[in-house]
PDB file of N, CA and C in Angstrom:
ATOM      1  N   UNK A   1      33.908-129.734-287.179  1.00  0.00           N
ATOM      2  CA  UNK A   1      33.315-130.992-287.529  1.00  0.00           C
ATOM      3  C   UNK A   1      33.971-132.087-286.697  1.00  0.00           C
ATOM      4  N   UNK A   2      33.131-132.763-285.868  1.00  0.00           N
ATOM      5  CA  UNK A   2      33.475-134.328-285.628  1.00  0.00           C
ATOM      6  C   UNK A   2      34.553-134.908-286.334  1.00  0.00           C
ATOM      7  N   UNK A   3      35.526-135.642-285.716  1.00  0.00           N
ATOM      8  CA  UNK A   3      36.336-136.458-286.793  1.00  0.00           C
ATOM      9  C   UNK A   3      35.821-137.521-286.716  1.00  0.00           C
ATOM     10  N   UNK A   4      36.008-138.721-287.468  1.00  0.00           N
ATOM     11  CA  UNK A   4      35.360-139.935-287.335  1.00  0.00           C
ATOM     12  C   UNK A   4      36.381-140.924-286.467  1.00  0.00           C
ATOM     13  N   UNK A   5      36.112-142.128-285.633  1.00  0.00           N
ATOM     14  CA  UNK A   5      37.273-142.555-285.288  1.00  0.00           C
ATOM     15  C   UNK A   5      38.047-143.156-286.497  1.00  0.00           C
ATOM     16  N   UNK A   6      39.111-143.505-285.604  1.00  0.00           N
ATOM     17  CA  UNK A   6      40.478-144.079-286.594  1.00  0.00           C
ATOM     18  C   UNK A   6      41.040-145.857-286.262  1.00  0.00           C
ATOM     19  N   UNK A   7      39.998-145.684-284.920  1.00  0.00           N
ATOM     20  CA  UNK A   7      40.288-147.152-284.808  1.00  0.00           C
ATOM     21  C   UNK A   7      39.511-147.905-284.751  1.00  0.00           C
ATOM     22  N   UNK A   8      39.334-148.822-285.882  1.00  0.00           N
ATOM     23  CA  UNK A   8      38.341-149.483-286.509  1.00  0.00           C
ATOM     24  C   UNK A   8      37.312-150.676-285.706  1.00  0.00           C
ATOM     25  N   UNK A   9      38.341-151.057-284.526  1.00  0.00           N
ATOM     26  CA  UNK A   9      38.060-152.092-283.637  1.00  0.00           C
ATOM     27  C   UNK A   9      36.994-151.138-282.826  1.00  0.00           C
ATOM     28  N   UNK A  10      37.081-150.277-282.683  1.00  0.00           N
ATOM     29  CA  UNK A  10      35.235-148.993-282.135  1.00  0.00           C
ATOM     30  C   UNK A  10      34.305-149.623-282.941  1.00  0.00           C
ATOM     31  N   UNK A  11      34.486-149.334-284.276  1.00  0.00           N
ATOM     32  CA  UNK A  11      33.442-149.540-285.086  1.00  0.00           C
ATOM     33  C   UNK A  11      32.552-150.753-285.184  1.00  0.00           C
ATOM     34  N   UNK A  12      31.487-150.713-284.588  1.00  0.00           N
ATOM     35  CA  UNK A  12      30.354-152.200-284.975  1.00  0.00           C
ATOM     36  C   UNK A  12      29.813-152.291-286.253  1.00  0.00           C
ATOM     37  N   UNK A  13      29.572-153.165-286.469  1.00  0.00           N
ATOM     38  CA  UNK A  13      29.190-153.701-287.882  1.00  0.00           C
ATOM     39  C   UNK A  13      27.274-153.180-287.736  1.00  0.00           C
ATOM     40  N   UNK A  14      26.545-152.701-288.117  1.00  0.00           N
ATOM     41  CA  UNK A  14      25.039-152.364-288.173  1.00  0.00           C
ATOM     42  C   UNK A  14      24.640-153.720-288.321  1.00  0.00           C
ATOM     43  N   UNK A  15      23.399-154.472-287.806  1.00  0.00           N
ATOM     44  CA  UNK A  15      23.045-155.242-287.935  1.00  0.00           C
ATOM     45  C   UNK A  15      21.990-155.658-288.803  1.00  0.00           C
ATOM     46  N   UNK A  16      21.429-156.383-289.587  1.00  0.00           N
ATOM     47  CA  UNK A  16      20.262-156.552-290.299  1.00  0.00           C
ATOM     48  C   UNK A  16      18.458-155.747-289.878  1.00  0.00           C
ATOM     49  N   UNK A  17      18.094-154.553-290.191  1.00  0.00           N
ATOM     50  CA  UNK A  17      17.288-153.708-289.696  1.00  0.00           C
ATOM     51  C   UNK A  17      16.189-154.082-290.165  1.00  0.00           C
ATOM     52  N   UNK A  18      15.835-155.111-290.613  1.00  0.00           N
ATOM     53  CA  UNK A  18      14.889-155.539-291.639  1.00  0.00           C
ATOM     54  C   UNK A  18      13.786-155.324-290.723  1.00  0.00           C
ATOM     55  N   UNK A  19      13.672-156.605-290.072  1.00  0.00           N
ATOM     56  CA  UNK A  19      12.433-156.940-289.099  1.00  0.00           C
ATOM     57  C   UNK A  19      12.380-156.221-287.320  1.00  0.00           C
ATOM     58  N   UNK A  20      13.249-155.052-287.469  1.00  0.00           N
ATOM     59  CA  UNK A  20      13.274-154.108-286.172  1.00  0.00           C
ATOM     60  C   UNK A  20      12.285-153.633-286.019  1.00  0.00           C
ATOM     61  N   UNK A  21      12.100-153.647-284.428  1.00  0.00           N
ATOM     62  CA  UNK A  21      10.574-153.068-283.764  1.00  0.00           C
ATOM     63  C   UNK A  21      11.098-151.516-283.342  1.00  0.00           C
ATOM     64  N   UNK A  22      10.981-150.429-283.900  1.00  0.00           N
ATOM     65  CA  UNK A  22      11.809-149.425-283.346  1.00  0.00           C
ATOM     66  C   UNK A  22      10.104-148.933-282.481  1.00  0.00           C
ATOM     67  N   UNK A  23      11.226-148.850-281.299  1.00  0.00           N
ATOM     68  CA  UNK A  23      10.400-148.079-280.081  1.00  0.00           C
ATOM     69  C   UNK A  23      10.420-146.190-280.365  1.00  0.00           C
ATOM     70  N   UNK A  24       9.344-145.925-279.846  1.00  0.00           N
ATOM     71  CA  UNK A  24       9.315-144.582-280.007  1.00  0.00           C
ATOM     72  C   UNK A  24       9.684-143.868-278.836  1.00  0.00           C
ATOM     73  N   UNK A  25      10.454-142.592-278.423  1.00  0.00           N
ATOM     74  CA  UNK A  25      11.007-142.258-277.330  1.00  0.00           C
ATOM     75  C   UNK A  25       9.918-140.686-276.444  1.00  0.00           C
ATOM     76  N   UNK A  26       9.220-140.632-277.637  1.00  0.00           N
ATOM     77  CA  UNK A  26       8.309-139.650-277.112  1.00  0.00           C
ATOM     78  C   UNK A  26       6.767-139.924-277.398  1.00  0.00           C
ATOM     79  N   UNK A  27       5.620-139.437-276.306  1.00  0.00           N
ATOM     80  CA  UNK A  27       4.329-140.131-276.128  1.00  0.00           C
ATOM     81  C   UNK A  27       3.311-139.480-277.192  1.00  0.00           C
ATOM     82  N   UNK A  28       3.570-138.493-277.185  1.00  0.00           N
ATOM     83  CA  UNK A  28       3.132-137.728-278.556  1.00  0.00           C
ATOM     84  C   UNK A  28       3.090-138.387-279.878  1.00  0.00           C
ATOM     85  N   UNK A  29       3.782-139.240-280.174  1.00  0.00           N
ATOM     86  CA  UNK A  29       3.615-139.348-281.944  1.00  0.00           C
ATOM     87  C   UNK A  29       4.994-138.896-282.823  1.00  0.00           C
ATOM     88  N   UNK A  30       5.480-137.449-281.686  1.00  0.00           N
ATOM     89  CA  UNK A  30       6.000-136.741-283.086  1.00  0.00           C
ATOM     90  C   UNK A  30       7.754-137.404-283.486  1.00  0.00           C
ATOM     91  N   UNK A  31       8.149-137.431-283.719  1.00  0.00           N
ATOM     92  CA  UNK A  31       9.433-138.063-284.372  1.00  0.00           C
ATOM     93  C   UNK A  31      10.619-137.669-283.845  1.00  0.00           C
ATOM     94  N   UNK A  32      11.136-138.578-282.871  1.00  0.00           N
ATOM     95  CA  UNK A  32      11.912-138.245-282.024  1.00  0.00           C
ATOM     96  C   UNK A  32      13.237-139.550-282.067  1.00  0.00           C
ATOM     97  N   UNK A  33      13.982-139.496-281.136  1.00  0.00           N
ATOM     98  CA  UNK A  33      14.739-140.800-281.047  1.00  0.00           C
ATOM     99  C   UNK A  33      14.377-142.277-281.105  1.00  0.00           C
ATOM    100  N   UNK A  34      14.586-143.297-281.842  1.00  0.00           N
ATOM    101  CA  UNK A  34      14.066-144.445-281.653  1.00  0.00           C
ATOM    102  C   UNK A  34      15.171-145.572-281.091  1.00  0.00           C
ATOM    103  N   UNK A  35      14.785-146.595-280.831  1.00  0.00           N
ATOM    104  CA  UNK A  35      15.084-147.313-280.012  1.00  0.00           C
ATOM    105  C   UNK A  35      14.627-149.209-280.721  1.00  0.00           C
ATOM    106  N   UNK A  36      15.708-149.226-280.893  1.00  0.00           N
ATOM    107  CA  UNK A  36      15.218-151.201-281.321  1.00  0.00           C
ATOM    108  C   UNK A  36      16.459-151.943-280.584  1.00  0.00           C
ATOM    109  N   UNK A  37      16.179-153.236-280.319  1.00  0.00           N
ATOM    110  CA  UNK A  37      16.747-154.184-279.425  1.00  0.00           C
ATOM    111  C   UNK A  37      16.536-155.336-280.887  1.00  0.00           C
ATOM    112  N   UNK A  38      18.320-155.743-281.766  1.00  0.00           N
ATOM    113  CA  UNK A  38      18.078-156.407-282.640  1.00  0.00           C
ATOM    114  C   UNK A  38      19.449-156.904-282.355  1.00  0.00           C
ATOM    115  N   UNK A  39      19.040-158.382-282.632  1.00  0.00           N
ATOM    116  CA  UNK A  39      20.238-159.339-282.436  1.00  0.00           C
ATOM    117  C   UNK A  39      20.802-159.360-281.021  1.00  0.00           C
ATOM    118  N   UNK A  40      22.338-158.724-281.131  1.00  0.00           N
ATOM    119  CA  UNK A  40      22.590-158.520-279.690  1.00  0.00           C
ATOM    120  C   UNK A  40      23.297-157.402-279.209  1.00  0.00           C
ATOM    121  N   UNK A  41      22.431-156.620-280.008  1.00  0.00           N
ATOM    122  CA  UNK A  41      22.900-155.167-280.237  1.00  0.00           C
ATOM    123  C   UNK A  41      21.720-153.955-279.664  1.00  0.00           C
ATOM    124  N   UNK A  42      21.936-153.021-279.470  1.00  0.00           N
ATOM    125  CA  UNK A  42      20.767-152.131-279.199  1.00  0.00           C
ATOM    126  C   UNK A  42      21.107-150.478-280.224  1.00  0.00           C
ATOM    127  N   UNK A  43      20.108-150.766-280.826  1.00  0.00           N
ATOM    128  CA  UNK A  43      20.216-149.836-282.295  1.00  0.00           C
ATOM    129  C   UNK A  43      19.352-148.369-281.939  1.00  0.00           C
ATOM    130  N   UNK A  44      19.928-147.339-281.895  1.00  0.00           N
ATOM    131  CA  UNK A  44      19.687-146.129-281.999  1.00  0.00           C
ATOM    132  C   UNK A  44      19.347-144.998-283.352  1.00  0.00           C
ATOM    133  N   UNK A  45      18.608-144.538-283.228  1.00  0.00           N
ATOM    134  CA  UNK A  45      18.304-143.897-284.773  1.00  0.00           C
ATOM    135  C   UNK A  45      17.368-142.041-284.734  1.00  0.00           C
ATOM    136  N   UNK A  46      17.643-141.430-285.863  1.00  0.00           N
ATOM    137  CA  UNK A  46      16.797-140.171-285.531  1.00  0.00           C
ATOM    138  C   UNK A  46      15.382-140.906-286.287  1.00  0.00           C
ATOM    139  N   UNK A  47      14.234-140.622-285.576  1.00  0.00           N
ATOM    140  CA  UNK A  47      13.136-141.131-286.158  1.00  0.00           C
ATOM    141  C   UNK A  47      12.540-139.940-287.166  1.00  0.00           C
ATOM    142  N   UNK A  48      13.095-138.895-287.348  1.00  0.00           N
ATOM    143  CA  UNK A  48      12.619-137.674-288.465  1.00  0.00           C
ATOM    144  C   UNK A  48      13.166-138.417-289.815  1.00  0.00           C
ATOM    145  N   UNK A  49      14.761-138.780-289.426  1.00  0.00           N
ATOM    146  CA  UNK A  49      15.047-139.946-290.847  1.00  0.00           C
ATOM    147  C   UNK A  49      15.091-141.106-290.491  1.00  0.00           C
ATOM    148  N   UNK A  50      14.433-141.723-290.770  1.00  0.00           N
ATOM    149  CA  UNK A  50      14.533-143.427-290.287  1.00  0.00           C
ATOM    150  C   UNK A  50      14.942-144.149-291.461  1.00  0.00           C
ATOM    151  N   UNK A  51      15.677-143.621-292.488  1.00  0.00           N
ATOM    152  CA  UNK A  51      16.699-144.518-293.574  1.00  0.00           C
ATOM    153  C   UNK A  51      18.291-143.830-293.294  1.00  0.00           C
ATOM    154  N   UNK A  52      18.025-142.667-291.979  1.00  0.00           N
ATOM    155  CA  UNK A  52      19.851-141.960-291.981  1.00  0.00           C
ATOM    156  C   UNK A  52      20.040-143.515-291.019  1.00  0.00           C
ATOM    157  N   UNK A  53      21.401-142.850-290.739  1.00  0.00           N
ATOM    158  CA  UNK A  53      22.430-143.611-289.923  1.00  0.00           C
ATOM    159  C   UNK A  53      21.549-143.834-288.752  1.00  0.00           C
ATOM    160  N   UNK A  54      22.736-144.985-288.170  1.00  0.00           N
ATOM    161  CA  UNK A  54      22.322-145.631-286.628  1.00  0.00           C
ATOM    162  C   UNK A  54      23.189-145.389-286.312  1.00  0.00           C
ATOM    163  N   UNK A  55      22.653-145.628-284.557  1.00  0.00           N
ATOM    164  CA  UNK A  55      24.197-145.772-283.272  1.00  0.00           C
ATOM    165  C   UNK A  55      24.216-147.151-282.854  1.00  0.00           C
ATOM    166  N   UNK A  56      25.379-147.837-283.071  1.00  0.00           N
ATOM    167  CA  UNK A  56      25.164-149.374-282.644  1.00  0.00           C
ATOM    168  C   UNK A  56      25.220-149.209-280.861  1.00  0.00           C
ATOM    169  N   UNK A  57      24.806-150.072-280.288  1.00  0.00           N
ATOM    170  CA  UNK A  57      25.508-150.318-278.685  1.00  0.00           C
ATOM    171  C   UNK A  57      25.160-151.419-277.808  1.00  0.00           C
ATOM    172  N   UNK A  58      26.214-151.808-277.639  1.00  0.00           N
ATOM    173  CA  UNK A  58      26.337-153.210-276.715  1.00  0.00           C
ATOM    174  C   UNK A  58      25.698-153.172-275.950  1.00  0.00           C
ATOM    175  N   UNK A  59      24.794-154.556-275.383  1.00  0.00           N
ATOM    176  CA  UNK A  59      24.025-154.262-274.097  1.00  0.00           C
ATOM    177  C   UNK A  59      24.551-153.243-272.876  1.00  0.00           C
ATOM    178  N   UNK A  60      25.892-153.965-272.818  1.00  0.00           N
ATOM    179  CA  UNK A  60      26.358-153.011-271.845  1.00  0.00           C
ATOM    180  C   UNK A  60      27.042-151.632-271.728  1.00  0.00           C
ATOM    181  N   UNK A  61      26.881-151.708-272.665  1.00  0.00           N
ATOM    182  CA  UNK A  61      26.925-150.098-273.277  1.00  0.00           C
ATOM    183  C   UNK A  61      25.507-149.065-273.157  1.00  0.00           C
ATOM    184  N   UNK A  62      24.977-149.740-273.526  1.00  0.00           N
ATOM    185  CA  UNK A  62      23.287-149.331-273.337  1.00  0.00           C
ATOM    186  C   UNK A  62      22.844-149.290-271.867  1.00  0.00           C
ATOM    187  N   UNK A  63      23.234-150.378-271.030  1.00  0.00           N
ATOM    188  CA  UNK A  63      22.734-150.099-269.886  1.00  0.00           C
ATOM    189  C   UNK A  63      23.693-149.165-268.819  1.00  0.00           C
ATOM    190  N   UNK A  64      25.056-148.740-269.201  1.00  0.00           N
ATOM    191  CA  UNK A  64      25.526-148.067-268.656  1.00  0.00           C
ATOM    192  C   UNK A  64      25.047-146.379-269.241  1.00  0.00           C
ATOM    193  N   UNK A  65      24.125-146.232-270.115  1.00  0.00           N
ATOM    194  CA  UNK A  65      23.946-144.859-270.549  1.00  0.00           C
ATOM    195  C   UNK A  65      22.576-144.924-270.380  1.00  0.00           C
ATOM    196  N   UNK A  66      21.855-145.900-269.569  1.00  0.00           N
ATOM    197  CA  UNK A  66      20.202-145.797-268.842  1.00  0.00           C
ATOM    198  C   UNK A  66      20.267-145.445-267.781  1.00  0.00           C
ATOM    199  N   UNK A  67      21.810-145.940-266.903  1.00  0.00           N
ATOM    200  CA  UNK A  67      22.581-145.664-265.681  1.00  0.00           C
ATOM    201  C   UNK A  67      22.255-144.393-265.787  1.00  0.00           C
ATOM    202  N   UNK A  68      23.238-144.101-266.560  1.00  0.00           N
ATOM    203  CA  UNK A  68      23.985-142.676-266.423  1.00  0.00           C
ATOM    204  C   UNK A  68      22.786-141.450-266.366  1.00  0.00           C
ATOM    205  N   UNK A  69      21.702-141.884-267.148  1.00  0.00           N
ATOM    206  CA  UNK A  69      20.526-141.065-267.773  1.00  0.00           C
ATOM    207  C   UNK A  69      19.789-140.782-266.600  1.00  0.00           C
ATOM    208  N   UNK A  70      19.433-141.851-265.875  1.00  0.00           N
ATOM    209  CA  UNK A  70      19.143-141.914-264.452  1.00  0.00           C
ATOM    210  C   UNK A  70      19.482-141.279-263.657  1.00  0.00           C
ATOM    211  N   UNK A  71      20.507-140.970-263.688  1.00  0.00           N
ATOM    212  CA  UNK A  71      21.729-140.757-262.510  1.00  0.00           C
ATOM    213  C   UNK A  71      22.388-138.978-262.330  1.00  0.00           C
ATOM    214  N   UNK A  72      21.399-138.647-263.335  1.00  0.00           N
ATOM    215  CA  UNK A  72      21.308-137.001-263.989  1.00  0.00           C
ATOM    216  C   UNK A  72      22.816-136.502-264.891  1.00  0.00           C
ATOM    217  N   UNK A  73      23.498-137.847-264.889  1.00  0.00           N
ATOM    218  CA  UNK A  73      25.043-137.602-265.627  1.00  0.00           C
ATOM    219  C   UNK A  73      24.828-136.067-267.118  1.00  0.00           C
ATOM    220  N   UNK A  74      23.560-136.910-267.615  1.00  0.00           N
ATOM    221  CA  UNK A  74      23.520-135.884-269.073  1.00  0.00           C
ATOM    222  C   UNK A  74      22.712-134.844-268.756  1.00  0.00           C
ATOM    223  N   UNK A  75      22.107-134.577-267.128  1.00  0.00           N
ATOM    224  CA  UNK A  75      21.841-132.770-266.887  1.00  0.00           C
ATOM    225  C   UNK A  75      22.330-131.886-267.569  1.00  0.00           C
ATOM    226  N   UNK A  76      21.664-130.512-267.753  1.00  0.00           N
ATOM    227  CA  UNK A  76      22.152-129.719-267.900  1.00  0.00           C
ATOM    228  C   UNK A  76      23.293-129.024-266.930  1.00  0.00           C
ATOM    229  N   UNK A  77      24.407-128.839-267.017  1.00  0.00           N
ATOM    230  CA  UNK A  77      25.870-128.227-265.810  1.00  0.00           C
ATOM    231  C   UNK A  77      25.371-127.489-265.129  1.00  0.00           C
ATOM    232  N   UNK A  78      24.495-126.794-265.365  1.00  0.00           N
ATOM    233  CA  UNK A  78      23.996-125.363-264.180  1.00  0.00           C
ATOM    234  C   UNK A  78      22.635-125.238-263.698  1.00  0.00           C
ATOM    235  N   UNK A  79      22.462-124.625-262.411  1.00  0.00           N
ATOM    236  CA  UNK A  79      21.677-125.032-261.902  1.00  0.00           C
ATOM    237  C   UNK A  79      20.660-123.789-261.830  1.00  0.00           C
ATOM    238  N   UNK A  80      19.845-123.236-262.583  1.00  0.00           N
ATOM    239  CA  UNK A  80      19.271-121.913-262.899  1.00  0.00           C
ATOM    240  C   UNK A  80      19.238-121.271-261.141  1.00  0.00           C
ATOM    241  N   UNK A  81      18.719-122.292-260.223  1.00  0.00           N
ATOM    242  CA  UNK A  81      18.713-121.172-258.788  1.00  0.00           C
ATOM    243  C   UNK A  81      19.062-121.121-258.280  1.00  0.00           C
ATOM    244  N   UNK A  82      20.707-121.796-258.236  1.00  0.00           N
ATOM    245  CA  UNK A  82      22.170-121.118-257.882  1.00  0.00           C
ATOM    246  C   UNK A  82      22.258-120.397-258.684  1.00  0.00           C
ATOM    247  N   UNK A  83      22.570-120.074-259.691  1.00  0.00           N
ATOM    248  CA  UNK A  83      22.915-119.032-260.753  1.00  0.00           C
ATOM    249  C   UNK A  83      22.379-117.967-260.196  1.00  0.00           C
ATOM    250  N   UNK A  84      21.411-117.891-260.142  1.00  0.00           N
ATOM    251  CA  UNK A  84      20.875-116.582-259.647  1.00  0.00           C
ATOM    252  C   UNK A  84      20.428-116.180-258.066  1.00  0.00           C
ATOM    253  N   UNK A  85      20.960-117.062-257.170  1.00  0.00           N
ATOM    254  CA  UNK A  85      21.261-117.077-255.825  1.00  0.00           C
ATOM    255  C   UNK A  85      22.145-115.278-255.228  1.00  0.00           C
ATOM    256  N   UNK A  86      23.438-114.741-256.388  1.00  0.00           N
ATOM    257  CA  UNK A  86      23.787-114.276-255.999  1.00  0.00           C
ATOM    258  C   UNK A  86      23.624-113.006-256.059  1.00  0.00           C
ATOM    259  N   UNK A  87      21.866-112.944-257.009  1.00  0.00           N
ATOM    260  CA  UNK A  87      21.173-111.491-257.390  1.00  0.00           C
ATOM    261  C   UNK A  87      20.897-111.195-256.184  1.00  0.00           C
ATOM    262  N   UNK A  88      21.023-110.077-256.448  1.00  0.00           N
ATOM    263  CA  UNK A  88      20.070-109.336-254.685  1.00  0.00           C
ATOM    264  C   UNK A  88      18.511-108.715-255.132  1.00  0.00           C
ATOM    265  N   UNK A  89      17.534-109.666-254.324  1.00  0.00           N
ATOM    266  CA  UNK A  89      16.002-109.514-254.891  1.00  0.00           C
ATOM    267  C   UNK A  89      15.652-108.220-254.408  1.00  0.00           C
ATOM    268  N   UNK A  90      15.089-107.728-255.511  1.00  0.00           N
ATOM    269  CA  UNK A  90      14.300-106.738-255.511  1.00  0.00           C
ATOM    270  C   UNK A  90      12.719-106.376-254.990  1.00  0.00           C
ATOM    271  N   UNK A  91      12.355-105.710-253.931  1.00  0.00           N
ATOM    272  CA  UNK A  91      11.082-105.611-254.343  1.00  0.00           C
ATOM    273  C   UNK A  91      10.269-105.226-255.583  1.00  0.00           C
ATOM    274  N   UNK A  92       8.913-105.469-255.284  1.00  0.00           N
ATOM    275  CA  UNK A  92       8.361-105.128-256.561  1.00  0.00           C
ATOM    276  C   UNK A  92       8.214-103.658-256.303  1.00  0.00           C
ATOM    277  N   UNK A  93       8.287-103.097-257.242  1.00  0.00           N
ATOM    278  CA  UNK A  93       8.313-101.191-257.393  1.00  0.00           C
ATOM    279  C   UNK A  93       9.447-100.302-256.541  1.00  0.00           C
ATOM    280  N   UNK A  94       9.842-101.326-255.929  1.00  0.00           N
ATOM    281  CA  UNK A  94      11.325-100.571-255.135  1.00  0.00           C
ATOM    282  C   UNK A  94      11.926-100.400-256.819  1.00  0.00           C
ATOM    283  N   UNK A  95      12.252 -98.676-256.118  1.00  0.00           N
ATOM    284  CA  UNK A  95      13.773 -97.681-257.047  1.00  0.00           C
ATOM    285  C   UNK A  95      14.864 -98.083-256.371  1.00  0.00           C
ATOM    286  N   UNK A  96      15.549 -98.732-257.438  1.00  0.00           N
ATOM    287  CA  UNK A  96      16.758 -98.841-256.621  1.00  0.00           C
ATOM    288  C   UNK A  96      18.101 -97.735-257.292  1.00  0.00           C
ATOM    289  N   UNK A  97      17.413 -96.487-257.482  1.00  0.00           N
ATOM    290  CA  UNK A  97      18.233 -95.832-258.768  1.00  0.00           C
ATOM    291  C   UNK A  97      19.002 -95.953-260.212  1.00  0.00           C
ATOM    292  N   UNK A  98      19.602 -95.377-260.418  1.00  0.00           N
ATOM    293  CA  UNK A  98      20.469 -95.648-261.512  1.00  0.00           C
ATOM    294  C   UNK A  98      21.590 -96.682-260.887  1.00  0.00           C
ATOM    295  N   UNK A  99      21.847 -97.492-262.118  1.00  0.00           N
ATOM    296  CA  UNK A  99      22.707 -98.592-262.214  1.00  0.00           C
ATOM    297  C   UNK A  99      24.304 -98.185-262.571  1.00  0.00           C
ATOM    298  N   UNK A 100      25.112 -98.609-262.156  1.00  0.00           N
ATOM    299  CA  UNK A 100      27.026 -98.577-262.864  1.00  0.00           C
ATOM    300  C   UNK A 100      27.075 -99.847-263.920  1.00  0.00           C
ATOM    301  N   UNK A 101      27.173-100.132-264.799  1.00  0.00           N
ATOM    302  CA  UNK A 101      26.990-101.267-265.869  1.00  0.00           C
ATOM    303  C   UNK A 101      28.498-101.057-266.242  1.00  0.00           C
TER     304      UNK A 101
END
C-alpha cells in the first residue's frame, strides 16, 4: 500500500467543486479521467466515481505533466520491436526441429 505523505506543506487544500466544468478525457462517453480548471488549481478526478477523491495541481504542475505526456515520459519502458529484434524469424512452414528449452 501507498503511504500517504508526511509532509503536510505537499498537501493542497481541494477547492470548492461546486460549480466545476469537469472535462471528459475520452471521446466515447464512457467514464474515464476528468479534468476541471477551478480557481487556481487544476483538479483531477476518476469520472466512474465523481464523489471519490481528487488530485489537486498547480498550473505548473499541470503543465509540466502535459510536457511530460507529450514528450512520451509516461510510455510504456519497452519497445515491443526491439524486444523481439533478437528472435531469429522463421519462415512460414520451415522445421526447424526439436527445441533445447
Amino acid at each position: 500500500m501507498t503511504e500517504q505523505p508526511t509532509d503536510q506543506s505537499q498537501i493542497k487544500p481541494v477547492p470548492d467543486l461546486t460549480g466545476a466544468e469537469w472535462i471528459q478525457t475520452t471521446d466515447d462517453g464512457t467514464p474515464g479521467v476528468e479534468i476541471a480548471f477551478v480557481e487556481d488549481v487544476v483538479v483531477m478526478r476518476d469520472g466512474k466515481e465523481p464523489a471519490g477523491p481528487v488530485l489537486v495541481f498547480t498550473h505548473a504542475e499541470w503543465d509540466a505533466f502535459v510536457e511530460g505526456a507529450k514528450d512520451g515520459e509516461f510510455d510504456e519502458p519497452w519497445n515491443w520491436d526491439e524486444d523481439w529484434e533478437d528472435e531469429p524469424e522463421e519462415e512460414a512452414g520451415e522445421d526447424t526441429g526439436p527445441r533445447n528449452t
